[in-house]
PDB file of N, CA and C in Angstrom:
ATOM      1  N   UNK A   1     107.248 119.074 102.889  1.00  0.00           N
ATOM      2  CA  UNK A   1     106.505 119.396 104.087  1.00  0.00           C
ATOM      3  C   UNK A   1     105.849 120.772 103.930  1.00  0.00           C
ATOM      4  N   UNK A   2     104.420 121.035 104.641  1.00  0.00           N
ATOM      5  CA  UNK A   2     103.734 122.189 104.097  1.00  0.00           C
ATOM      6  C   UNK A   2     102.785 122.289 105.726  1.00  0.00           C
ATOM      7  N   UNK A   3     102.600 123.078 105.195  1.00  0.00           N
ATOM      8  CA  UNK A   3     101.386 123.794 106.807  1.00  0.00           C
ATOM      9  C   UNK A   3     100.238 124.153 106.172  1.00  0.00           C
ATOM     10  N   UNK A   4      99.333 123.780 106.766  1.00  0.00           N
ATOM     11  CA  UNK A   4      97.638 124.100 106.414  1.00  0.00           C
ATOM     12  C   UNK A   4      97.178 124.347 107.858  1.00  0.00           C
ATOM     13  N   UNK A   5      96.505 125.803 107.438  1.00  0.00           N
ATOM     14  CA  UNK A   5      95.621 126.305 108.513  1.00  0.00           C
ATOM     15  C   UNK A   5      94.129 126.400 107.702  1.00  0.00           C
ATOM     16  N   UNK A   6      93.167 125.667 108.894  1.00  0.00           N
ATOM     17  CA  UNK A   6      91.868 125.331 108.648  1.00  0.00           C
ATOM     18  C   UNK A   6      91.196 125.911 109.744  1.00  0.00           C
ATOM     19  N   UNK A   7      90.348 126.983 108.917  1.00  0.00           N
ATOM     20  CA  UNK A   7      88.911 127.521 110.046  1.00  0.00           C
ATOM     21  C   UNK A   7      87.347 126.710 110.081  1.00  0.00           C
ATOM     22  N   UNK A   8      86.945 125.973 110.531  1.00  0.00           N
ATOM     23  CA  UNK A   8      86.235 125.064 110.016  1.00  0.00           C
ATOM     24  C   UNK A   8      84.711 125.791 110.975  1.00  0.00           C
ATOM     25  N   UNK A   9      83.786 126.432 110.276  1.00  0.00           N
ATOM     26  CA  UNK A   9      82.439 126.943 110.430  1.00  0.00           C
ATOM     27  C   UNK A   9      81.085 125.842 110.512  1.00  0.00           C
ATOM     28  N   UNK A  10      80.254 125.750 111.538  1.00  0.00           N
ATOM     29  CA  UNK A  10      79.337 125.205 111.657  1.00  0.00           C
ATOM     30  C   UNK A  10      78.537 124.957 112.563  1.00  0.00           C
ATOM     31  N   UNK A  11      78.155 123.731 113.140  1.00  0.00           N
ATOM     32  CA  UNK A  11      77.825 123.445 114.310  1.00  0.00           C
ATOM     33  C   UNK A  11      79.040 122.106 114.899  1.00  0.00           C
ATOM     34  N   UNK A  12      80.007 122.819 114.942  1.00  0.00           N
ATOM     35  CA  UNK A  12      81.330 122.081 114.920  1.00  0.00           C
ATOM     36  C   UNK A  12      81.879 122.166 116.525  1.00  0.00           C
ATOM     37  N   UNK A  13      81.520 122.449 117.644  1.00  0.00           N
ATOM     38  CA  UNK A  13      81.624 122.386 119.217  1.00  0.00           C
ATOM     39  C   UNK A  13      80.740 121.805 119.704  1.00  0.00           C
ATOM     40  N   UNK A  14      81.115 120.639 120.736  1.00  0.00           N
ATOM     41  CA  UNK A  14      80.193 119.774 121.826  1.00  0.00           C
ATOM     42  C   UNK A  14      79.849 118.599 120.514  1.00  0.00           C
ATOM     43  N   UNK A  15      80.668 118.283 119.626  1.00  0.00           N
ATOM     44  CA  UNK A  15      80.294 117.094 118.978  1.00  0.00           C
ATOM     45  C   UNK A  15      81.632 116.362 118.296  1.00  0.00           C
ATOM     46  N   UNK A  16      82.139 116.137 119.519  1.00  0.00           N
ATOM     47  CA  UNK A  16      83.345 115.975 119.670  1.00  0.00           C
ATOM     48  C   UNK A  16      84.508 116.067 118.193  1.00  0.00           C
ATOM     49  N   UNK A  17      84.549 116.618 117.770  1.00  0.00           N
ATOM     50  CA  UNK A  17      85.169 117.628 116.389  1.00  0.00           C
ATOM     51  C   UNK A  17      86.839 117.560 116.851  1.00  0.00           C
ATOM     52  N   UNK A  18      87.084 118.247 117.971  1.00  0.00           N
ATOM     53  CA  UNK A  18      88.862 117.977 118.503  1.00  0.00           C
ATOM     54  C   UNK A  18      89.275 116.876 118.404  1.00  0.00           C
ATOM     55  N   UNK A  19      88.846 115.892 119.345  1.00  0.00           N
ATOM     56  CA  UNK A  19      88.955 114.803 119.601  1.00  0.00           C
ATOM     57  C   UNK A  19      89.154 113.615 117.807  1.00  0.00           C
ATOM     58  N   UNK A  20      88.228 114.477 117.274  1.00  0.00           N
ATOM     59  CA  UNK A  20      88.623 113.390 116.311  1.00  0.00           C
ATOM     60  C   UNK A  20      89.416 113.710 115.311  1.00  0.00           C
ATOM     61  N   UNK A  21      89.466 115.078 115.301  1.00  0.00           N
ATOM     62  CA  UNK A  21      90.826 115.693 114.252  1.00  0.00           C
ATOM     63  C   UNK A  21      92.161 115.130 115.106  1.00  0.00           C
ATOM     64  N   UNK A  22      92.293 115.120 116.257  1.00  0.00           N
ATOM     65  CA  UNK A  22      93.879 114.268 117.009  1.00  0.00           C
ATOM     66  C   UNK A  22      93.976 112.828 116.426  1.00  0.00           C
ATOM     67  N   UNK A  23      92.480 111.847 116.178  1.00  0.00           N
ATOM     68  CA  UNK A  23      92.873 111.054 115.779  1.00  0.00           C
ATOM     69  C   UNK A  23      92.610 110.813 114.577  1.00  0.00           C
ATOM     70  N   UNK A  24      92.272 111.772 113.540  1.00  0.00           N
ATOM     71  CA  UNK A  24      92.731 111.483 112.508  1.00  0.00           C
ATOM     72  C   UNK A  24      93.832 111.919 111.867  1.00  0.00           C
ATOM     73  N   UNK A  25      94.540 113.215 112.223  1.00  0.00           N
ATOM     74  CA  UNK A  25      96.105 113.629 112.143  1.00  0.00           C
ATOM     75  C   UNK A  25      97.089 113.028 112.543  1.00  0.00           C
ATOM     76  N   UNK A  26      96.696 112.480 113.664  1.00  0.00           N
ATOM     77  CA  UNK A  26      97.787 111.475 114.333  1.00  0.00           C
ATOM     78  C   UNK A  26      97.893 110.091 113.245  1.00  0.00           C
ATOM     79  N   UNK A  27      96.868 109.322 112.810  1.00  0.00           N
ATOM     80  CA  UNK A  27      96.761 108.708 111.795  1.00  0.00           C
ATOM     81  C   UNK A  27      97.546 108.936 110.708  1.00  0.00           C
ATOM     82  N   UNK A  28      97.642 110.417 110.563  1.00  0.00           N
ATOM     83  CA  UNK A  28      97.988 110.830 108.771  1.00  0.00           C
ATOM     84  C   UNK A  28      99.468 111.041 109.211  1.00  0.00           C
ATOM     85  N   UNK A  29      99.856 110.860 110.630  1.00  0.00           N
ATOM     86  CA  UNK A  29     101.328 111.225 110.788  1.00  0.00           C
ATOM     87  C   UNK A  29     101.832 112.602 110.933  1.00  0.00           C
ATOM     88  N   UNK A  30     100.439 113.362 111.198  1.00  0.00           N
ATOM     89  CA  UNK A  30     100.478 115.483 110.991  1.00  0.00           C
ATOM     90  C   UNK A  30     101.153 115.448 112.153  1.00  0.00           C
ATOM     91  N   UNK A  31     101.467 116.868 112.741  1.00  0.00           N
ATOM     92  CA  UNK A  31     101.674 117.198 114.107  1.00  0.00           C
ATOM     93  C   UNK A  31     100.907 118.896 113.683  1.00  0.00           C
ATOM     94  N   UNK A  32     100.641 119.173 114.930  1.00  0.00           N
ATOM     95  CA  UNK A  32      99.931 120.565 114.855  1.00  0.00           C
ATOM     96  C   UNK A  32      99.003 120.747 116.308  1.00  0.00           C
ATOM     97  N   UNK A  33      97.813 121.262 116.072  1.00  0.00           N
ATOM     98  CA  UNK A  33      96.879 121.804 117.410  1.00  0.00           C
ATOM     99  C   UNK A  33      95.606 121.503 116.600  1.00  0.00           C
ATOM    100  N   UNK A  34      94.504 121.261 117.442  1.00  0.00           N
ATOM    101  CA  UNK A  34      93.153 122.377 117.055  1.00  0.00           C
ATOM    102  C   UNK A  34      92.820 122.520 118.438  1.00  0.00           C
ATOM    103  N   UNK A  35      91.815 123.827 117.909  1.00  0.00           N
ATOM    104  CA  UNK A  35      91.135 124.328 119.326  1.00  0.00           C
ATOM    105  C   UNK A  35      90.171 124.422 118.710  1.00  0.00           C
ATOM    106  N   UNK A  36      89.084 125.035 120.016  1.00  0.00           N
ATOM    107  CA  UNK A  36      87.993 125.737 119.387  1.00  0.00           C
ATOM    108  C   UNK A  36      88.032 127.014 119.545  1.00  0.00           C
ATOM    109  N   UNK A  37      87.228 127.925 118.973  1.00  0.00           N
ATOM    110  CA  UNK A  37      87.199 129.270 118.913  1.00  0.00           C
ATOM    111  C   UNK A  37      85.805 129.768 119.640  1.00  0.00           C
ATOM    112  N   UNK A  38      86.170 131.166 120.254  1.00  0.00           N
ATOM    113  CA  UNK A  38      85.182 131.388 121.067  1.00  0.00           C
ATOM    114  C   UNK A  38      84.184 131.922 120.027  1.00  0.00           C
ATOM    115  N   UNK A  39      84.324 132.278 118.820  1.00  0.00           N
ATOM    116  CA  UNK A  39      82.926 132.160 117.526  1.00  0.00           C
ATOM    117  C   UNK A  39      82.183 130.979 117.544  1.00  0.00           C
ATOM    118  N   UNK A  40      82.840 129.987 117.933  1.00  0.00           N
ATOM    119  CA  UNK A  40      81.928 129.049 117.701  1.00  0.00           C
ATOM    120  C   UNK A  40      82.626 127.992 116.575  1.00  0.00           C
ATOM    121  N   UNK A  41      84.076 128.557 116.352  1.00  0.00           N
ATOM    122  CA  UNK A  41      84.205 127.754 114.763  1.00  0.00           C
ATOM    123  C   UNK A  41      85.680 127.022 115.611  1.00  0.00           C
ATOM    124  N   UNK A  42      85.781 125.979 114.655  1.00  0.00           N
ATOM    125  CA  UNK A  42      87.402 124.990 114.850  1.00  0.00           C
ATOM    126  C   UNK A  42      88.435 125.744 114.467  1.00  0.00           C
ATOM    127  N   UNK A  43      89.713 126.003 114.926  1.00  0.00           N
ATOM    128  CA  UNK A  43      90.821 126.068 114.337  1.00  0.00           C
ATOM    129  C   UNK A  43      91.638 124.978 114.100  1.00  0.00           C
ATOM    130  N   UNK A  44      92.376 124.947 113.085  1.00  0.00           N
ATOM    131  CA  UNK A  44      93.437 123.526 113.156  1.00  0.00           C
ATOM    132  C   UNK A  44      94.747 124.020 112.116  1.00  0.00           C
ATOM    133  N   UNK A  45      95.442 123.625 112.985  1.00  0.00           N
ATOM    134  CA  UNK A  45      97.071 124.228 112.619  1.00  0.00           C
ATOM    135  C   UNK A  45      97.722 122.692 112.337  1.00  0.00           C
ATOM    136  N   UNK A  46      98.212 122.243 111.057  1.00  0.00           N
ATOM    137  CA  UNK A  46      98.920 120.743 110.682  1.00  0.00           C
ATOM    138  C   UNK A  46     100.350 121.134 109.712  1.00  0.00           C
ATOM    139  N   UNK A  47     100.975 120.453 110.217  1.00  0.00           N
ATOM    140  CA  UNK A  47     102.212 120.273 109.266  1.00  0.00           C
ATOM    141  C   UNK A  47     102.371 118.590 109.083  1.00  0.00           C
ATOM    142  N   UNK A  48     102.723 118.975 107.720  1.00  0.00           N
ATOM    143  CA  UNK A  48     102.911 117.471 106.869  1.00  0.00           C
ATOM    144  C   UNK A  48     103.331 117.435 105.611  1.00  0.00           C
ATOM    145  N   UNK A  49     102.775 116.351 104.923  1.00  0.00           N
ATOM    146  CA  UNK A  49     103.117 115.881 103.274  1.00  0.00           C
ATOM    147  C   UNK A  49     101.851 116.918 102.807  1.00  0.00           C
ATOM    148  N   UNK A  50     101.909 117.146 101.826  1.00  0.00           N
ATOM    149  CA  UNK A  50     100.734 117.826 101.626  1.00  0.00           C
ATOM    150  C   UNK A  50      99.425 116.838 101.244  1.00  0.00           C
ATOM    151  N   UNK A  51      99.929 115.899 100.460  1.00  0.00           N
ATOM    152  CA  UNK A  51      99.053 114.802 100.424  1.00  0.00           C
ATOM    153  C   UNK A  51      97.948 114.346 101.354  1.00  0.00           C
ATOM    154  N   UNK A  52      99.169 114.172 102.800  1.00  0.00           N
ATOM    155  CA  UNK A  52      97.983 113.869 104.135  1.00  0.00           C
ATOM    156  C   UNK A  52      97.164 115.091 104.724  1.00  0.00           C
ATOM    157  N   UNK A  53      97.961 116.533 104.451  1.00  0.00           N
ATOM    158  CA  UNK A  53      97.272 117.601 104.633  1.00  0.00           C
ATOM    159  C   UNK A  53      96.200 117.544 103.915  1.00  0.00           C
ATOM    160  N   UNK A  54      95.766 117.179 102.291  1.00  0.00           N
ATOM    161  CA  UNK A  54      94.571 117.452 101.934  1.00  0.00           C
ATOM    162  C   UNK A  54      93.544 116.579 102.546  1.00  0.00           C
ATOM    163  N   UNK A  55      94.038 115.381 102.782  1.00  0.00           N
ATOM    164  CA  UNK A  55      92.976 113.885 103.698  1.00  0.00           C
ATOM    165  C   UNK A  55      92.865 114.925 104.940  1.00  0.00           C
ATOM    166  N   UNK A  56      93.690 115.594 105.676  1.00  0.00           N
ATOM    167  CA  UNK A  56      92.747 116.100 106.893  1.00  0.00           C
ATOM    168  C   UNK A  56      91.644 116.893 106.510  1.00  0.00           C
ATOM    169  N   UNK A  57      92.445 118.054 105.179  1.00  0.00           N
ATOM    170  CA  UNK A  57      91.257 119.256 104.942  1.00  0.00           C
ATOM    171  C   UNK A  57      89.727 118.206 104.227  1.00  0.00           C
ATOM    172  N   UNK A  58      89.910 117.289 103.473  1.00  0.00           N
ATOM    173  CA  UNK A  58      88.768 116.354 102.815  1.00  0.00           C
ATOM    174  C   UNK A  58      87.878 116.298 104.109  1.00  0.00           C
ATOM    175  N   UNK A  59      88.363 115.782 105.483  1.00  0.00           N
ATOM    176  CA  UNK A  59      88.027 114.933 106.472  1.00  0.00           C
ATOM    177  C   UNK A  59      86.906 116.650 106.897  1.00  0.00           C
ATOM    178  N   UNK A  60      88.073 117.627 107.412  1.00  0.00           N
ATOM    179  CA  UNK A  60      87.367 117.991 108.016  1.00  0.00           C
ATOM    180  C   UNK A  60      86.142 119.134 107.570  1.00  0.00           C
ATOM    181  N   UNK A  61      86.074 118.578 105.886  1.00  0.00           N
ATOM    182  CA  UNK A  61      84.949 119.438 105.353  1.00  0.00           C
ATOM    183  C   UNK A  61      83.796 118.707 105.857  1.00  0.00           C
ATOM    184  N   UNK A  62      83.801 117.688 106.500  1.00  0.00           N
ATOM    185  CA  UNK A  62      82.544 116.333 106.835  1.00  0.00           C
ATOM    186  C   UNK A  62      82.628 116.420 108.624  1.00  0.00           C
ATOM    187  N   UNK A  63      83.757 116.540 108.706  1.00  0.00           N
ATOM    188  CA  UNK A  63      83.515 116.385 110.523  1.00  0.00           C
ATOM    189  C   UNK A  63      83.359 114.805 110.835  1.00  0.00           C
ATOM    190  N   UNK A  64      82.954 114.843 112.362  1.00  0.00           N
ATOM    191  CA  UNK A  64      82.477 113.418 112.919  1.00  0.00           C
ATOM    192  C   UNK A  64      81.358 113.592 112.262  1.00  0.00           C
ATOM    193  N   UNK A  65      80.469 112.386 112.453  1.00  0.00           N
ATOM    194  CA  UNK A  65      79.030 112.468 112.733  1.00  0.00           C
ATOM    195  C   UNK A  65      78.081 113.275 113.067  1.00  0.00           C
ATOM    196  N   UNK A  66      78.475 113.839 114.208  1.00  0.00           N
ATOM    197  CA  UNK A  66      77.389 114.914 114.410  1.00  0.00           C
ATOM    198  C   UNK A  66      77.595 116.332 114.131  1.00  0.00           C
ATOM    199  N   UNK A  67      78.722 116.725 113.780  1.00  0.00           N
ATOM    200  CA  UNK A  67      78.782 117.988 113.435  1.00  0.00           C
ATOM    201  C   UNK A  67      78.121 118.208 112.170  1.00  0.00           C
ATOM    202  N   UNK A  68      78.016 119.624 111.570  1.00  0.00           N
ATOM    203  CA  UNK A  68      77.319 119.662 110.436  1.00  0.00           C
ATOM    204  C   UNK A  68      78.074 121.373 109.897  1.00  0.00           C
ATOM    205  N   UNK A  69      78.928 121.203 108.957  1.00  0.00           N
ATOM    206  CA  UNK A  69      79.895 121.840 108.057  1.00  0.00           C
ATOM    207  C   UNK A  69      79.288 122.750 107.385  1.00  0.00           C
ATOM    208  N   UNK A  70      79.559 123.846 107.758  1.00  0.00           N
ATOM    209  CA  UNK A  70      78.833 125.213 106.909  1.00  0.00           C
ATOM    210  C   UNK A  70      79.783 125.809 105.672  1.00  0.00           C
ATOM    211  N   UNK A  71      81.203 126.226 106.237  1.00  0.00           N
ATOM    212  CA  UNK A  71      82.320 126.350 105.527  1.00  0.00           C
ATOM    213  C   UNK A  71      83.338 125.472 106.119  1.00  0.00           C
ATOM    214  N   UNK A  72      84.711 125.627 105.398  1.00  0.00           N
ATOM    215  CA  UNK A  72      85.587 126.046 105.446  1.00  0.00           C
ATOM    216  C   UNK A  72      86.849 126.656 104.958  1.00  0.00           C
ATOM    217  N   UNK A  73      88.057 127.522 105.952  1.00  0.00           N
ATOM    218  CA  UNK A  73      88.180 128.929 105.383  1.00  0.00           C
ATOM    219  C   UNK A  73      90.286 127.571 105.404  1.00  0.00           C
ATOM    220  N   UNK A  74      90.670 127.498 104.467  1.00  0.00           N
ATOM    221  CA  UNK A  74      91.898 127.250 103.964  1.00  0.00           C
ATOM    222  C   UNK A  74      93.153 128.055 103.520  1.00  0.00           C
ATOM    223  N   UNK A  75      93.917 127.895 104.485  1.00  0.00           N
ATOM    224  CA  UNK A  75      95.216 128.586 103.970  1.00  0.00           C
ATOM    225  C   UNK A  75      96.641 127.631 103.722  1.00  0.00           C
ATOM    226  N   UNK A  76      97.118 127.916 103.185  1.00  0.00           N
ATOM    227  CA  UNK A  76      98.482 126.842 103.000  1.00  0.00           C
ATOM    228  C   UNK A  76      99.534 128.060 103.439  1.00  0.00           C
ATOM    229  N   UNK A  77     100.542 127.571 104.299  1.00  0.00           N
ATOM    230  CA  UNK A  77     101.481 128.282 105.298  1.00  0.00           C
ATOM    231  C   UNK A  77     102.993 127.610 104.951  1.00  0.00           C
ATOM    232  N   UNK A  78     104.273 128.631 105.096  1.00  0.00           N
ATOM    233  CA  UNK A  78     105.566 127.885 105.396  1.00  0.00           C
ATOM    234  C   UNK A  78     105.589 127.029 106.437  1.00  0.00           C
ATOM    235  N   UNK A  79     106.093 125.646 106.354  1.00  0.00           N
ATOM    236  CA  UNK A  79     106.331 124.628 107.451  1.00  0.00           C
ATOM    237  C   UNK A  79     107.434 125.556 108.177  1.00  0.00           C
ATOM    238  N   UNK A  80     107.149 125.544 109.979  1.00  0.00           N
ATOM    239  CA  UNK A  80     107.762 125.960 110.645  1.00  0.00           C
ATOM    240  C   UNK A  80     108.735 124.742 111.526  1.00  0.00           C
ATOM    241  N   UNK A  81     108.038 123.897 111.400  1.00  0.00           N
ATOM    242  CA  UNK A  81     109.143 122.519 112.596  1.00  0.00           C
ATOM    243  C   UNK A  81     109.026 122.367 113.726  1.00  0.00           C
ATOM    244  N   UNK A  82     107.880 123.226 114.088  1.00  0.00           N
ATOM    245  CA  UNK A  82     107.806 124.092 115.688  1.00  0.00           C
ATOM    246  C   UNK A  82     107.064 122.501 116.472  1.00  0.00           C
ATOM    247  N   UNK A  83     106.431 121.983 116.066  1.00  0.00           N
ATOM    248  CA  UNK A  83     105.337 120.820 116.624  1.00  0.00           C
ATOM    249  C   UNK A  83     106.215 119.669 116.471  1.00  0.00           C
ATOM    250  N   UNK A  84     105.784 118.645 117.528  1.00  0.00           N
ATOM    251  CA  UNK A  84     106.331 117.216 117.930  1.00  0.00           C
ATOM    252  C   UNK A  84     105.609 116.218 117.875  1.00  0.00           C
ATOM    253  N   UNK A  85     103.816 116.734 117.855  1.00  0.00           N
ATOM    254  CA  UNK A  85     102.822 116.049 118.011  1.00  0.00           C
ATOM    255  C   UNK A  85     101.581 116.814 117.737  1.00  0.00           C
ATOM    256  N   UNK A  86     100.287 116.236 117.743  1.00  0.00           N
ATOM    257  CA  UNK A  86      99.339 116.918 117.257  1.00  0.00           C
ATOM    258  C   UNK A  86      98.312 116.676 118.634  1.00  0.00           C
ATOM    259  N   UNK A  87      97.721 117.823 119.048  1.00  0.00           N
ATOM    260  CA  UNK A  87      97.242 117.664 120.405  1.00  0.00           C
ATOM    261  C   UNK A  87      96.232 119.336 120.323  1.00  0.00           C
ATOM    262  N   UNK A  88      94.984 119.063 121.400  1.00  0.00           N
ATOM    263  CA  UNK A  88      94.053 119.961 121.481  1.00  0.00           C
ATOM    264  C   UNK A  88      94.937 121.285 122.680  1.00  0.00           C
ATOM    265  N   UNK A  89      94.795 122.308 121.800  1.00  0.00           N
ATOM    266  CA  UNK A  89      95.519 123.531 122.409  1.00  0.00           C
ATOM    267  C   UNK A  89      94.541 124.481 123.254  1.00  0.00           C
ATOM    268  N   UNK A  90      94.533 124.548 124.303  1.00  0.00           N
ATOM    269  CA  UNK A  90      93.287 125.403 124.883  1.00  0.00           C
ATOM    270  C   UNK A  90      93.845 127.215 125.249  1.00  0.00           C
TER     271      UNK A  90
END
């Protein structure tokens, strides 16, 4: 089990970007948060296999559909245990 924190840069707010990182983490079996940031950029906090951690980071170098991916900023973290579920943190 491993933790990945993802800053994800772009035109990544109002194109529904949260919404679909819940259901694709929830998919991969993650638990964690994303929000958005008042920059303008995604945060996303996941604990998992690292395996499904890289399918989120793959995922969210592309976004939904309408977003459009400038960077993103990757860190790999100690798993804390702290999360039960993966859900938008405001």
């Amino acid at each position: 089990m491993e933790r990945l924190h993802l800053k994800v840069f772009g035109d990544v707010q109002a194109v529904g970007f949260r919404y679909s990182t819940i259901e694709i983490a929830r998919d991969l079996g993650l638990t964690g948060w994303v929000r958005n940031n008042p920059d303008g950029s995604v945060q996303i906090v996941a604990e998992g296999e690292r395996e499904k951690l890289e399918n989120l980071s793959s995922w969210a170098s592309k976004g939904p559909p309408l977003a459009k991916i400038d960077r993103v900023e990757k860190e790999w973290k100690e798993v804390t245990g702290e999360f039960s579920t993966f859900e938008v943190k405001y």
